[in-house]
N, C-alpha and C. Protein backbone atom coordinates (compact mmCIF):
# COMPACT_ATOMS: atom_id res chain seq x y z
N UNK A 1 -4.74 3.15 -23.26
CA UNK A 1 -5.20 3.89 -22.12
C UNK A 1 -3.99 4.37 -21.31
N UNK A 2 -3.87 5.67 -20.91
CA UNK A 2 -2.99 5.96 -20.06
C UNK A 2 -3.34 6.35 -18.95
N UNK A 3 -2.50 5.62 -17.90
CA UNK A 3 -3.01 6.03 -16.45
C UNK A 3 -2.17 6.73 -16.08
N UNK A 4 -2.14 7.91 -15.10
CA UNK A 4 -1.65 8.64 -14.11
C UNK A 4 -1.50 8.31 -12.99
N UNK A 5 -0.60 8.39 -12.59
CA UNK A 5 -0.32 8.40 -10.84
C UNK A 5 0.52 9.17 -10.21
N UNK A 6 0.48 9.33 -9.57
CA UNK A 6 1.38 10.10 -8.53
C UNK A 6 2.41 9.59 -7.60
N UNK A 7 3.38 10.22 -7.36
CA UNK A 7 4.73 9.92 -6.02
C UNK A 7 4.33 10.74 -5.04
N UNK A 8 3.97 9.86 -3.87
CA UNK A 8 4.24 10.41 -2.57
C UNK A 8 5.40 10.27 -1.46
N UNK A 9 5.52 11.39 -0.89
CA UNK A 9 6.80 10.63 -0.04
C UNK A 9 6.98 11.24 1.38
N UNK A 10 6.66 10.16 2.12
CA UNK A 10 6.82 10.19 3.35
C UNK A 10 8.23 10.45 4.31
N UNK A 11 8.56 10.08 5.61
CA UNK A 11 10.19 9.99 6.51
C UNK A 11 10.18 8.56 5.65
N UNK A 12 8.92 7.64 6.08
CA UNK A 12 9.00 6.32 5.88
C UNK A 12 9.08 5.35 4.74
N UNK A 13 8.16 6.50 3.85
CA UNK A 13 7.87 5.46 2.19
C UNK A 13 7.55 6.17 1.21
N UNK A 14 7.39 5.17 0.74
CA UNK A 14 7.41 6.10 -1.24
C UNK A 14 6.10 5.34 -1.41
N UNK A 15 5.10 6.05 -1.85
CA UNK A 15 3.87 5.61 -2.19
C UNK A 15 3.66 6.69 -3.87
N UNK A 16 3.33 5.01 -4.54
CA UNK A 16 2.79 5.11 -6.07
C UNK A 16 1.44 5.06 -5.74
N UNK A 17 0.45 6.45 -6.39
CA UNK A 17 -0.99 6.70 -6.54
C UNK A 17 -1.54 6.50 -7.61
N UNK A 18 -2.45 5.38 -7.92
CA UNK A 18 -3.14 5.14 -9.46
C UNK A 18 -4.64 5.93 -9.16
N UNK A 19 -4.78 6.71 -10.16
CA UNK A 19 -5.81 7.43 -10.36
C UNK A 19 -7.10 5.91 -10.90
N UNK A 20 -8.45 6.25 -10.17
CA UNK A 20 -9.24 5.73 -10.63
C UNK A 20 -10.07 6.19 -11.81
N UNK A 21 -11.11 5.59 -11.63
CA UNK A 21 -12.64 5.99 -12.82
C UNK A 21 -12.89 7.32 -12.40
N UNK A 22 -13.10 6.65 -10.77
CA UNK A 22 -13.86 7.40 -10.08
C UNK A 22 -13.04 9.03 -9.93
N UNK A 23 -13.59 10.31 -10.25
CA UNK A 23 -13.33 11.28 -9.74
C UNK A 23 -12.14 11.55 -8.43
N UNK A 24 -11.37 12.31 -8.36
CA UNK A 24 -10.48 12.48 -6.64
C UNK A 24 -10.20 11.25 -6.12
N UNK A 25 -10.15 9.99 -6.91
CA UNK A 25 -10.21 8.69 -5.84
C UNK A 25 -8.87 8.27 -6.70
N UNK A 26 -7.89 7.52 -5.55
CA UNK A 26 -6.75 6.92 -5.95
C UNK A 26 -6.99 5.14 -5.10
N UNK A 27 -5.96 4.76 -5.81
CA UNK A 27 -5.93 3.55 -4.78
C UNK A 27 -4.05 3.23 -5.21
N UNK A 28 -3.75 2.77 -3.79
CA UNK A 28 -2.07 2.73 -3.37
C UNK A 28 -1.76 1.57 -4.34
N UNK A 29 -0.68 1.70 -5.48
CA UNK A 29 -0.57 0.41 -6.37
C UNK A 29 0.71 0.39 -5.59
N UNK A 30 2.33 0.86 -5.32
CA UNK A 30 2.97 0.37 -4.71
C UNK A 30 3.40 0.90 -3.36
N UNK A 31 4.20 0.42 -2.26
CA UNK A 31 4.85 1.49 -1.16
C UNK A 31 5.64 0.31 -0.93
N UNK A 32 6.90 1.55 -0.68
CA UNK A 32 8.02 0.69 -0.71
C UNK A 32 8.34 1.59 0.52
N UNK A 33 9.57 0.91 1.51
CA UNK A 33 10.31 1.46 2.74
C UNK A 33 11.43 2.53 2.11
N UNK A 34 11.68 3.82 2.77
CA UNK A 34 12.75 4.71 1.97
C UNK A 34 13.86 4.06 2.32
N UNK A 35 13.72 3.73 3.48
CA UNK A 35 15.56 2.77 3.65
C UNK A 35 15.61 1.47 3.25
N UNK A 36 15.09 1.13 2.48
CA UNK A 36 15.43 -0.39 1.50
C UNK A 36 15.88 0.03 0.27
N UNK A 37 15.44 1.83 -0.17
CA UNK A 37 16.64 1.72 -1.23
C UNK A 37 17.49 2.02 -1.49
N UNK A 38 18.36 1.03 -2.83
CA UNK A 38 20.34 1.00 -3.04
C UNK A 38 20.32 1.92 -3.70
N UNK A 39 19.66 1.68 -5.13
CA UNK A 39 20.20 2.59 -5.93
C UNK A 39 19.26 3.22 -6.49
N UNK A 40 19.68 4.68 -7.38
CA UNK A 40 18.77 5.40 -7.85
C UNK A 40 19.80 5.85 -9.04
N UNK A 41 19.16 5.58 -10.32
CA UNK A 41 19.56 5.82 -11.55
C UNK A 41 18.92 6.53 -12.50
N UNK A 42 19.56 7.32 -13.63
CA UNK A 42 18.88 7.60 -14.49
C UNK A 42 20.09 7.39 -15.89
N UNK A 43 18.91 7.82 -17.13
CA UNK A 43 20.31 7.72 -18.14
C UNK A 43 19.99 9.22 -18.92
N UNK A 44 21.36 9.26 -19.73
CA UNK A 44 21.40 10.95 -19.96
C UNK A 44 20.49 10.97 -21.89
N UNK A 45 20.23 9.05 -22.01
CA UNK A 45 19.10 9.63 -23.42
C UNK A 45 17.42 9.29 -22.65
N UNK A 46 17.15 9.16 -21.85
CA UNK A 46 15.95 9.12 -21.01
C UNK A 46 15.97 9.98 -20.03
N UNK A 47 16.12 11.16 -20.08
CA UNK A 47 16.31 11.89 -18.81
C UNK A 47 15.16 11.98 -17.73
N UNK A 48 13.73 11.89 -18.17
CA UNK A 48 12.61 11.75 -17.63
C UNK A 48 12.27 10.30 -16.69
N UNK A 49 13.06 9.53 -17.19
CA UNK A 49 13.35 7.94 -16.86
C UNK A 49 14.22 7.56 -15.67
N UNK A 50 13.62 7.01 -14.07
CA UNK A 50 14.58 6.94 -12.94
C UNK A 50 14.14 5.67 -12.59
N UNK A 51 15.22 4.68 -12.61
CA UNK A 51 15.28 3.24 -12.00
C UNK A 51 15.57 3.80 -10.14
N UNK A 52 14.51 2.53 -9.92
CA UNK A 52 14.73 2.79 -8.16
C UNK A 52 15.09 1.09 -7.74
N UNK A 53 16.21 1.16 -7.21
CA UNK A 53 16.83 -0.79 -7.03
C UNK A 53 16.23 -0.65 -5.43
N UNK A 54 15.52 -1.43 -5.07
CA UNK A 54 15.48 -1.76 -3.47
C UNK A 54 16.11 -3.29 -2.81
N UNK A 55 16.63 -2.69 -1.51
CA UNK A 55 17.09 -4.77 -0.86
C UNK A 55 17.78 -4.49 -0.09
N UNK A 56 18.76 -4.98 0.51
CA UNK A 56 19.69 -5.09 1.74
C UNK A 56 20.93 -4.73 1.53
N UNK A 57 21.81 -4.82 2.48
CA UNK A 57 22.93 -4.68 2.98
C UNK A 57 23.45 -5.61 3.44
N UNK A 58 24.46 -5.91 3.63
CA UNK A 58 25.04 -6.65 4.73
C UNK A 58 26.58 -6.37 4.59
N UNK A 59 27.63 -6.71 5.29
CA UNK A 59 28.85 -6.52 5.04
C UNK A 59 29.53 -6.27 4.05
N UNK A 60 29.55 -7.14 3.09
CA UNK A 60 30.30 -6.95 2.29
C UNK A 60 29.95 -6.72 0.73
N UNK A 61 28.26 -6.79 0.50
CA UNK A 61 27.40 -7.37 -0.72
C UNK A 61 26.03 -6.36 -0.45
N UNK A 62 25.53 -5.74 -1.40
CA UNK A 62 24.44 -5.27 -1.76
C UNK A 62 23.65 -6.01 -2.30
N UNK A 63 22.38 -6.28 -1.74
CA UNK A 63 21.04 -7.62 -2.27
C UNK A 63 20.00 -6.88 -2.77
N UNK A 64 19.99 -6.90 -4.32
CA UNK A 64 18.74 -5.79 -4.71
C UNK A 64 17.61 -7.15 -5.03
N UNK A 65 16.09 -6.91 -4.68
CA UNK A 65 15.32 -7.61 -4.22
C UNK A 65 13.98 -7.43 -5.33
N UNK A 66 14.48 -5.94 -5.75
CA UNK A 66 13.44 -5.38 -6.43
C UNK A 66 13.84 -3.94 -7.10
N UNK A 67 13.36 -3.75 -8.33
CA UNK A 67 13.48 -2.20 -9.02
C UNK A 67 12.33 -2.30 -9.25
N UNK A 68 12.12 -0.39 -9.81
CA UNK A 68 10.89 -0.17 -10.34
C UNK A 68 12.08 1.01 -11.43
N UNK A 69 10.78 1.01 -12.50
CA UNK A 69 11.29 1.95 -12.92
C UNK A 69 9.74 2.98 -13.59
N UNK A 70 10.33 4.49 -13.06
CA UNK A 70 9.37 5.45 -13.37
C UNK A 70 9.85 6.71 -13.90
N UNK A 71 8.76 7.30 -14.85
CA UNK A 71 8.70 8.33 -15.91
C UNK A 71 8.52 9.38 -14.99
N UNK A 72 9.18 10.21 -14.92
CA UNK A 72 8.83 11.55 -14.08
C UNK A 72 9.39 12.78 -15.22
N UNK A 73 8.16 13.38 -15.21
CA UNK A 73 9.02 14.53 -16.07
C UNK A 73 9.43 15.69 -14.86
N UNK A 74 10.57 16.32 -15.41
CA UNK A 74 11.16 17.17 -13.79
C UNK A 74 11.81 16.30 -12.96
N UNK A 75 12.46 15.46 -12.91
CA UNK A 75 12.64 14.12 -12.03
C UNK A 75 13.78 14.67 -11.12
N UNK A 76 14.60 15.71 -11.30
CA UNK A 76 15.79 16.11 -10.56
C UNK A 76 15.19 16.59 -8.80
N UNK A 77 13.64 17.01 -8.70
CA UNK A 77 13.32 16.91 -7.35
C UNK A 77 13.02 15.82 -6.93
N UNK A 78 12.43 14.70 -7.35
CA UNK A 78 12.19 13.37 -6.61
C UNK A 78 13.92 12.92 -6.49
N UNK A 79 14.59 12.86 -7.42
CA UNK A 79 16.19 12.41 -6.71
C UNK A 79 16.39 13.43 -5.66
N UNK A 80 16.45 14.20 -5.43
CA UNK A 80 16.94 14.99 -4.57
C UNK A 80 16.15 14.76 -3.58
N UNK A 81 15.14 14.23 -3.00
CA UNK A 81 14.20 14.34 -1.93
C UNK A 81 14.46 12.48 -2.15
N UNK A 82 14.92 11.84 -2.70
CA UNK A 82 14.58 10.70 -1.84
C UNK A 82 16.37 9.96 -1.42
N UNK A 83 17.17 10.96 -2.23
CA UNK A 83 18.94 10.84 -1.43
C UNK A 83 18.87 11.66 -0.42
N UNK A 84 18.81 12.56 -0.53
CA UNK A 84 18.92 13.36 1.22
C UNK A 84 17.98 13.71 1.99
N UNK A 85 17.05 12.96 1.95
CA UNK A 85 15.81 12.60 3.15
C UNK A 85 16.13 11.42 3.96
């Protein structure tokens, strides 16, 4: 079975949309804060393929807490809208 979902993106968050049964109906599977995340990766034999690292800061050390990683085909506008937003 393949499910669909969608990226939304807020000032504040990144919201993952899982399509239901039901017709027009989603329900929120993740939302994450835009400023909790470090890093944003991709690789050049998955180009459709973008790791998102989320976690802290502090002085001297980066604390990643959590990744996701998602299939976007076209993915060069979601990097671009979630580094310089």
């Amino acid at each position: 079975m393949v499910c669909f979902s969608h990226v939304v993106i807020t000032k504040e968050h990144l919201y993952i949309l899982r399509m239901t049964d039901e017709e027009h109906k989603y329900i929120v599977k993740l939302r994450r804060k835009i400023n909790t995340i470090m890093r944003l990766t991709k690789k050049a034999k998955m180009p459709d393929c973008i790791k998102i690292e989320y976690g802290s800061r502090d002085a001297h050390d980066v604390h990643i807490t959590d990744t996701d990683k998602l299939n976007i085909p076209r993915r060069a506008g979601i990097v671009y809208i979630i580094t310089y937003n």
